[in-house]
Protein backbone atom coordinates (compact mmCIF):
# COMPACT_ATOMS: atom_id res chain seq x y z
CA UNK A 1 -70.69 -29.86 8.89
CA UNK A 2 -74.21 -29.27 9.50
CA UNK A 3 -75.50 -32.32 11.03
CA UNK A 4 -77.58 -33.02 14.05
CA UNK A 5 -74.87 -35.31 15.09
CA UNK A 6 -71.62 -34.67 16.54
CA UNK A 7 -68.18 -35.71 16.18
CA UNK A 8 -66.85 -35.97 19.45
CA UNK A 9 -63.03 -36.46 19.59
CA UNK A 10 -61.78 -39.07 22.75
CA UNK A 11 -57.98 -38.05 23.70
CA UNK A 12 -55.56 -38.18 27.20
CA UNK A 13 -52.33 -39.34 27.82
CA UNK A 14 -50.59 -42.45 28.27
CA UNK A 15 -52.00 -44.92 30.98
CA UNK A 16 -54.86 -42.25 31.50
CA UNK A 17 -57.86 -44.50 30.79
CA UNK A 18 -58.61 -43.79 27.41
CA UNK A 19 -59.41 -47.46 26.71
CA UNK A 20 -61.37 -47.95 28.99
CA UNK A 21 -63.34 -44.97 28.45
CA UNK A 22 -63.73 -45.87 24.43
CA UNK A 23 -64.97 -49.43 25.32
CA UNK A 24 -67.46 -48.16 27.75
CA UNK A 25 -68.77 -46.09 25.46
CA UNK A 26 -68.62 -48.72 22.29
CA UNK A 27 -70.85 -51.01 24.73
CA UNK A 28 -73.52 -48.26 24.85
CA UNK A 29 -74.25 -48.92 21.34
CA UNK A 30 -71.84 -45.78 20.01
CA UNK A 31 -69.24 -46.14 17.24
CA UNK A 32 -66.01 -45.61 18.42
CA UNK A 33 -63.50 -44.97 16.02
CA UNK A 34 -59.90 -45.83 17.17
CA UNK A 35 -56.92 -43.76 15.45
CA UNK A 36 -54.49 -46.73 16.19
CA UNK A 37 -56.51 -49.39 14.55
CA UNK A 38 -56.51 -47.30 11.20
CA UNK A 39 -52.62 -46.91 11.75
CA UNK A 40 -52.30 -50.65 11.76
CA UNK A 41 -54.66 -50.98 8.60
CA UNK A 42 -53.11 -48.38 6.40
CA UNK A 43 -49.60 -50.95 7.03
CA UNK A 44 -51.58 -54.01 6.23
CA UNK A 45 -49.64 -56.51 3.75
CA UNK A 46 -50.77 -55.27 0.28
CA UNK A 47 -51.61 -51.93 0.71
CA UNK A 48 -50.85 -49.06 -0.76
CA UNK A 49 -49.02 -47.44 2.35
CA UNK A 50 -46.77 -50.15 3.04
CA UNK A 51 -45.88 -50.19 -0.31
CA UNK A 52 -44.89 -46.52 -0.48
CA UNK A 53 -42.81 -46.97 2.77
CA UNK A 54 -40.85 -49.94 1.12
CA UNK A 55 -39.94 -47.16 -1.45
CA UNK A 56 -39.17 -44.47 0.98
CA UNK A 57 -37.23 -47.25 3.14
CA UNK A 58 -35.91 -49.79 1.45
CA UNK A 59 -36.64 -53.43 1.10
CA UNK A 60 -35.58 -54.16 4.89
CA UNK A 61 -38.48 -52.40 5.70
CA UNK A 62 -40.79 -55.69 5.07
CA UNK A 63 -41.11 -59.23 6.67
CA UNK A 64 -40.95 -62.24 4.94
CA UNK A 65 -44.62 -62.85 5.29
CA UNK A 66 -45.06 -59.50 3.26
CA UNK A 67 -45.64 -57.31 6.98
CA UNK A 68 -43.87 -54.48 7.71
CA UNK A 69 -40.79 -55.07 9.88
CA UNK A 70 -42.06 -52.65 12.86
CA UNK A 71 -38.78 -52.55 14.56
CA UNK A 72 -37.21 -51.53 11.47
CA UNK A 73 -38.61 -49.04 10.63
CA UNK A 74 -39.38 -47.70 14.42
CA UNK A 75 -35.63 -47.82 14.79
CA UNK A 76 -34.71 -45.44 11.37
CA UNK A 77 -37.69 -43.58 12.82
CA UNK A 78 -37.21 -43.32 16.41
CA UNK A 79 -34.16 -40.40 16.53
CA UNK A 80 -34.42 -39.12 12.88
CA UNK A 81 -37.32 -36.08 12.73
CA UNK A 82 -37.04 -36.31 9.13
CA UNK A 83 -37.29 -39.80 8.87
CA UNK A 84 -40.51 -39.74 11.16
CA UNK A 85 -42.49 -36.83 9.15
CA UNK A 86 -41.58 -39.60 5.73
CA UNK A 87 -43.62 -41.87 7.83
CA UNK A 88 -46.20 -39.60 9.06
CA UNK A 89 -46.59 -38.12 5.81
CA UNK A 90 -47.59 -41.65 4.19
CA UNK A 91 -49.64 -43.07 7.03
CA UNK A 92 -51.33 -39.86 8.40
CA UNK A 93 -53.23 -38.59 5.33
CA UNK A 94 -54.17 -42.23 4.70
CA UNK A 95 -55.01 -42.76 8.39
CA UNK A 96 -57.20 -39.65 8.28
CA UNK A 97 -58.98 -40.50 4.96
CA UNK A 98 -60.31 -43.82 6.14
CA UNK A 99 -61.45 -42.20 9.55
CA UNK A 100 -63.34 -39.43 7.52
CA UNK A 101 -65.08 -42.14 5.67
CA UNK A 102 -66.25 -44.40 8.32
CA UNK A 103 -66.73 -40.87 10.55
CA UNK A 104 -69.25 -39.63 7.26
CA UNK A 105 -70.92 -43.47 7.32
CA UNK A 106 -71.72 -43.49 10.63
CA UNK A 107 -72.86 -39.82 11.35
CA UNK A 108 -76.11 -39.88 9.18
CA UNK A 109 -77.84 -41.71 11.73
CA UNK A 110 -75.79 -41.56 14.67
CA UNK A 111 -73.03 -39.47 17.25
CA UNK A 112 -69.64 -40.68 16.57
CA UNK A 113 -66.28 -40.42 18.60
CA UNK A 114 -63.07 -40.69 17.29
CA UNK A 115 -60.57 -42.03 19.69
CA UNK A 116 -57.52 -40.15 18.68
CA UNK A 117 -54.02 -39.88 20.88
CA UNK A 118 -52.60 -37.11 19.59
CA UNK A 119 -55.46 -35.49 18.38
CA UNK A 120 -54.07 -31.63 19.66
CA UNK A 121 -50.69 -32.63 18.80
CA UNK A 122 -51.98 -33.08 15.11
CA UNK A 123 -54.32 -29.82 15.22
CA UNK A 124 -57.55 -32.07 14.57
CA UNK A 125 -59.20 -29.94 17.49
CA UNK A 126 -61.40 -27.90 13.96
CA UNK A 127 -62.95 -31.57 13.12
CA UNK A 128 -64.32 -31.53 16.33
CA UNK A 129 -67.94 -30.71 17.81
CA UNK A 130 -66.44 -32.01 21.31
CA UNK A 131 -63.44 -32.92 22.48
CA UNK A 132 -63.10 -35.16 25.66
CA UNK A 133 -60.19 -35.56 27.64
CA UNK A 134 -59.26 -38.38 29.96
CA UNK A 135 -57.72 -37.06 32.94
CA UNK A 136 -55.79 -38.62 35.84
CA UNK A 137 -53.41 -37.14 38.78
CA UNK A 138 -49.86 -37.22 37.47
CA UNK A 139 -48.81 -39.41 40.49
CA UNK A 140 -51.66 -42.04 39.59
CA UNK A 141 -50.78 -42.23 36.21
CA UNK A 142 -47.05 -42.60 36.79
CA UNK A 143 -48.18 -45.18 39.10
CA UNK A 144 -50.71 -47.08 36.37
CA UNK A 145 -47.86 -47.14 33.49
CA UNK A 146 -45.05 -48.58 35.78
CA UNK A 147 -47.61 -51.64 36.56
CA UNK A 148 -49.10 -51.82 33.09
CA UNK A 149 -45.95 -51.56 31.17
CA UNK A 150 -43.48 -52.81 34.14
CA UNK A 151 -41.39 -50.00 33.89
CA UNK A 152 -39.42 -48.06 36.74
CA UNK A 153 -40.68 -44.80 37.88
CA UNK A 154 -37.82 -42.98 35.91
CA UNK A 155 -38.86 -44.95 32.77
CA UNK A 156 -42.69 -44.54 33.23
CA UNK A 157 -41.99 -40.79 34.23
CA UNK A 158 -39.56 -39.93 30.80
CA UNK A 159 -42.54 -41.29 28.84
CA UNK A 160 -44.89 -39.21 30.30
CA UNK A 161 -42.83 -35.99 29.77
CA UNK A 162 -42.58 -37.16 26.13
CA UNK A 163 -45.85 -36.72 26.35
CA UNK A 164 -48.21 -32.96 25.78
CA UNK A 165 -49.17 -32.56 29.32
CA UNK A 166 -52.49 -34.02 30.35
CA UNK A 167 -52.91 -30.41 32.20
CA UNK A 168 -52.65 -28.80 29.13
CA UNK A 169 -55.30 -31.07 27.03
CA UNK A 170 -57.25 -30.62 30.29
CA UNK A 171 -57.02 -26.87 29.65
CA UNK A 172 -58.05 -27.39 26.17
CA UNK A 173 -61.43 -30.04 25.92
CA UNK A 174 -64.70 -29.09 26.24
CA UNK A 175 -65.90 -32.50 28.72
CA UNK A 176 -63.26 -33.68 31.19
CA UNK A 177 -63.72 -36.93 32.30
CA UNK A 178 -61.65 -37.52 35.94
CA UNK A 179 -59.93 -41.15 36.30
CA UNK A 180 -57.95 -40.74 39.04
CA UNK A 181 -60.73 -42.09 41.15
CA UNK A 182 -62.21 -45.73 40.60
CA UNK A 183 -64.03 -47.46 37.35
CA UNK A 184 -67.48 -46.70 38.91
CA UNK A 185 -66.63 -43.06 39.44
CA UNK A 186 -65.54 -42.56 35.81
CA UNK A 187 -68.50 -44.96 34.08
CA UNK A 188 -70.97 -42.43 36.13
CA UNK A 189 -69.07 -39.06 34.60
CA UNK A 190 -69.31 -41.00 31.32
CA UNK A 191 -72.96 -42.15 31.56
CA UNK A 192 -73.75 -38.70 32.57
CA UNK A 193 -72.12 -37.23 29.38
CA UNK A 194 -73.88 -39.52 26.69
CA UNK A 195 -77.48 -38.56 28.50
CA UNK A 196 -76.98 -34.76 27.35
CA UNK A 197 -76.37 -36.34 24.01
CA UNK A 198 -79.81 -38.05 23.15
């Protein structure tokens, strides 16, 4: 895309700070466009994906206010690969489109980010003129998910592991922005950032 602005993908890993590090950047004025929030659209009573997951899933699939029954599905999805790429292959094209559009909106007058978990996972790294990772010791992060998401260390530990390894997207970005440290610290690596951007 030739464009004086860039697309700038936001990723990490669970409990890493990613949040944080969208809003910051949302409040200085940026667009910020969050992966999940198009995931919960692209579900929304009425639309076209729920619809085609009803058909791929069966009427159980949907609440009786016309929702989609999350734990239903997460349950048919949660153990069954083949199951979970009928899912991803409904939502993720969809998911993608609607990014692309807003993404294409927003960059004729502007830098935009993407915040996007699994955005190596899902080979997106090509859409990219940047890619930052958030980045945060292993021991602070196990630390941050067991009092976020009261879980035991064993628990917050097995979901890390289900997790690419933040060493590995670390390996991979071109910015790295360093939680492990306090708010302040991580604001001034971000502030830092969007000045080379101007």
């Amino acid at each position: 895309m030739d464009n004086k602005y860039k697309v700038i993908g936001i990723t990490g890993g669970i409990a890493s700070g990613k949040s944080t590090v969208s809003d910051y950047i949302r409040s200085k004025g940026y667009p910020v466009l969050d992966a999940d929030i198009y995931a919960r659209k692209v579900v929304e009573p009425g639309s076209e994906g729920l619809k085609e997951i009803v058909e791929a899933f069966g009427e159980a699939a949907l609440n009786e206010d016309g929702t989609m029954n999350r734990q239903y599905v997460g349950s048919l999805i949660f153990n069954d690969k083949e199951k979970r790429d009928i899912l991803n292959g409904i939502t993720h094209p969809k998911i993608r489109q609607m990014m692309n559009d807003e993404r294409d909106f927003y960059l004729k007058t502007t830098h935009v980010f993407q915040d996007i978990p699994l955005l190596f996972e899902n080979g997106l790294e090509g859409q990219m003129d940047e890619i930052i990772v958030v980045y945060v010791e292993r021991d602070v992060q196990t630390e941050r998910l067991m009092s976020r998401n009261e879980l035991s260390e064993s628990e917050a530990i097995s979901r890390i592991e289900s997790q690419m390894s933040l060493e590995d997207k670390k390996a991979r970005a071109t910015v790295v922005f360093d939680n492990t440290e306090t708010r302040e610290t991580l604001y001034k690596q971000i502030d830092e950032f969007l000045s080379t951007l101007s």
